[in-house]
C-alpha atoms as a PDB file:
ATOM      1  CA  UNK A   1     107.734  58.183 140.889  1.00  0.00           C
ATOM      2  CA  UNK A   2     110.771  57.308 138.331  1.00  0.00           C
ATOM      3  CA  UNK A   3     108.579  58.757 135.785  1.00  0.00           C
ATOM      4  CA  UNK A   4     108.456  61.968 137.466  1.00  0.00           C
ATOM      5  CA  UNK A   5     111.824  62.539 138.219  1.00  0.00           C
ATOM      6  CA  UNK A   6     112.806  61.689 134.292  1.00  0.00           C
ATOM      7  CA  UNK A   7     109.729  64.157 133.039  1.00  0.00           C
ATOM      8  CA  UNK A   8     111.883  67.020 135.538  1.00  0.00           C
ATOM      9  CA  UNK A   9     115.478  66.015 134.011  1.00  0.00           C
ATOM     10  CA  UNK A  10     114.164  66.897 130.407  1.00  0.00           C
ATOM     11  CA  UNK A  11     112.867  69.623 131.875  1.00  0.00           C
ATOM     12  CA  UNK A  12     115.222  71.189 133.800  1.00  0.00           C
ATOM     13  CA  UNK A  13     117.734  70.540 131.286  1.00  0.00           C
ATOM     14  CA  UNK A  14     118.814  73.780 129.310  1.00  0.00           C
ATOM     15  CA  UNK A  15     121.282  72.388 126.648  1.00  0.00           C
ATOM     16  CA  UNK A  16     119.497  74.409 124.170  1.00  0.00           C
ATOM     17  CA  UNK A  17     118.932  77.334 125.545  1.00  0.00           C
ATOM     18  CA  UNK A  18     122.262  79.112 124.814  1.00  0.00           C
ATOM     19  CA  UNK A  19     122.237  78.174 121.462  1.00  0.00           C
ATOM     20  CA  UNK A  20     118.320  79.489 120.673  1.00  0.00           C
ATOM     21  CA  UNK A  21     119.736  82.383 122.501  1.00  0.00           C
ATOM     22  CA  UNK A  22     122.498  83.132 120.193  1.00  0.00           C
ATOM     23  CA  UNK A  23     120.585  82.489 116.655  1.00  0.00           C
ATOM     24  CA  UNK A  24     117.507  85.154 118.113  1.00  0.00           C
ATOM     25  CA  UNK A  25     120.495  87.658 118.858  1.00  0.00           C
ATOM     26  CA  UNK A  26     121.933  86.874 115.071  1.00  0.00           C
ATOM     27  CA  UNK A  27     118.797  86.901 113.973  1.00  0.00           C
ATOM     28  CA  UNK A  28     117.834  90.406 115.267  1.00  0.00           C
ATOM     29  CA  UNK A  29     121.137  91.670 114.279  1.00  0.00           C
ATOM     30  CA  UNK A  30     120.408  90.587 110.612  1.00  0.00           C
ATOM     31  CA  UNK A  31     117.233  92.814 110.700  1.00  0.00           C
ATOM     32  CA  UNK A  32     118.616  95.835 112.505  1.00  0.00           C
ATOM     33  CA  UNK A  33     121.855  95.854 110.047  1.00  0.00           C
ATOM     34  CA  UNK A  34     119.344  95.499 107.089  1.00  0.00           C
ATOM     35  CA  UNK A  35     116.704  98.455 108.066  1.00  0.00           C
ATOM     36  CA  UNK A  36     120.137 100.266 108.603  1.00  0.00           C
ATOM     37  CA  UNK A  37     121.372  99.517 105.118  1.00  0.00           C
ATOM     38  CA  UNK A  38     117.783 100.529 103.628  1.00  0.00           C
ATOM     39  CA  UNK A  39     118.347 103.946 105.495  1.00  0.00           C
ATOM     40  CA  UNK A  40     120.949 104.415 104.154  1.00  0.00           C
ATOM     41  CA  UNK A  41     120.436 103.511 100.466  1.00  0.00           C
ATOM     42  CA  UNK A  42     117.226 105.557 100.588  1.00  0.00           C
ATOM     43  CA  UNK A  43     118.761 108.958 101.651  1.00  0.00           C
ATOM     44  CA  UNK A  44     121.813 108.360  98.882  1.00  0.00           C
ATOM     45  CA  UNK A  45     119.256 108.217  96.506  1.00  0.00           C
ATOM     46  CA  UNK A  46     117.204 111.390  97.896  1.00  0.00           C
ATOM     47  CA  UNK A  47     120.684 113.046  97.756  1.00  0.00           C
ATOM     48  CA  UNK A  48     121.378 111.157  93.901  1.00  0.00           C
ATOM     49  CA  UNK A  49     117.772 112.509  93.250  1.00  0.00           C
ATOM     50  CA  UNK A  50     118.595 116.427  94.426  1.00  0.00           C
ATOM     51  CA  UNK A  51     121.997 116.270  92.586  1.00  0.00           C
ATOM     52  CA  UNK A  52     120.189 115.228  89.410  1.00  0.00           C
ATOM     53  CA  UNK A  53     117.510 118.092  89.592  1.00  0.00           C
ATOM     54  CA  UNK A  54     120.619 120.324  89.774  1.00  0.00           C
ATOM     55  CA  UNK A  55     122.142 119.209  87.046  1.00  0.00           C
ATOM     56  CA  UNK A  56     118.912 119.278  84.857  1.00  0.00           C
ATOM     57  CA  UNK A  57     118.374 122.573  86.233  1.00  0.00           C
ATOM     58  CA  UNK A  58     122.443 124.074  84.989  1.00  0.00           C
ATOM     59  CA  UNK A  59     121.666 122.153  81.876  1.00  0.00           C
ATOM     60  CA  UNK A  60     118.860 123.907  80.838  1.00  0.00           C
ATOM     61  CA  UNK A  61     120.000 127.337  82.042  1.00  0.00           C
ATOM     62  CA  UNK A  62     123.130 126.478  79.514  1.00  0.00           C
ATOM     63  CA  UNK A  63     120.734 125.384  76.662  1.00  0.00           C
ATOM     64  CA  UNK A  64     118.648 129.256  77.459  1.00  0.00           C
ATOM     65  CA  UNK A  65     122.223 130.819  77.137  1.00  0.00           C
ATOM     66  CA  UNK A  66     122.810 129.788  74.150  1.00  0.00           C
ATOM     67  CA  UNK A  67     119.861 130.300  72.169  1.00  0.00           C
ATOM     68  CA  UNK A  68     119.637 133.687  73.280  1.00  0.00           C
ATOM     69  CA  UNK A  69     123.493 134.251  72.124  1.00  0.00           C
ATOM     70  CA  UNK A  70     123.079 131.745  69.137  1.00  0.00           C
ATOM     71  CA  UNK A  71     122.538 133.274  65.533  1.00  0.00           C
ATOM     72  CA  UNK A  72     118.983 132.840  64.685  1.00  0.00           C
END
């Protein structure tokens, strides 16, 4: 009968709970921030990718300009 009343106090006991509470709630913040952060980096570099075509593209309308003006 002792032994069944010590088996319940080690079960009933929730010192640990709080604490495996709080590391899943870090630990699911870690992943949210991060898939967050990877949103983030990957439309900056759709934007970078955009702003580079642009650039190509007023480059090479420059370069057409002047050959056509340039003395052959």
């Amino acid at each position: 009968m002792n032994r069944m009343k010590e088996k319940r106090g080690v079960i009933e006991e929730e010192s640990g709970g709080p604490l495996v509470e709080e590391s899943l709630l870090l630990g699911l913040a870690v992943v949210t921030v991060s898939i967050v952060i990877a949103v983030i980096l990957q439309a900056t570099g759709w934007a970078q990718g955009i702003v580079d075509a642009l650039f190509q593209l007023l480059e090479d309308s420059w370069n057409s300009l002047t050959q056509l003006f340039s003395l052959p």
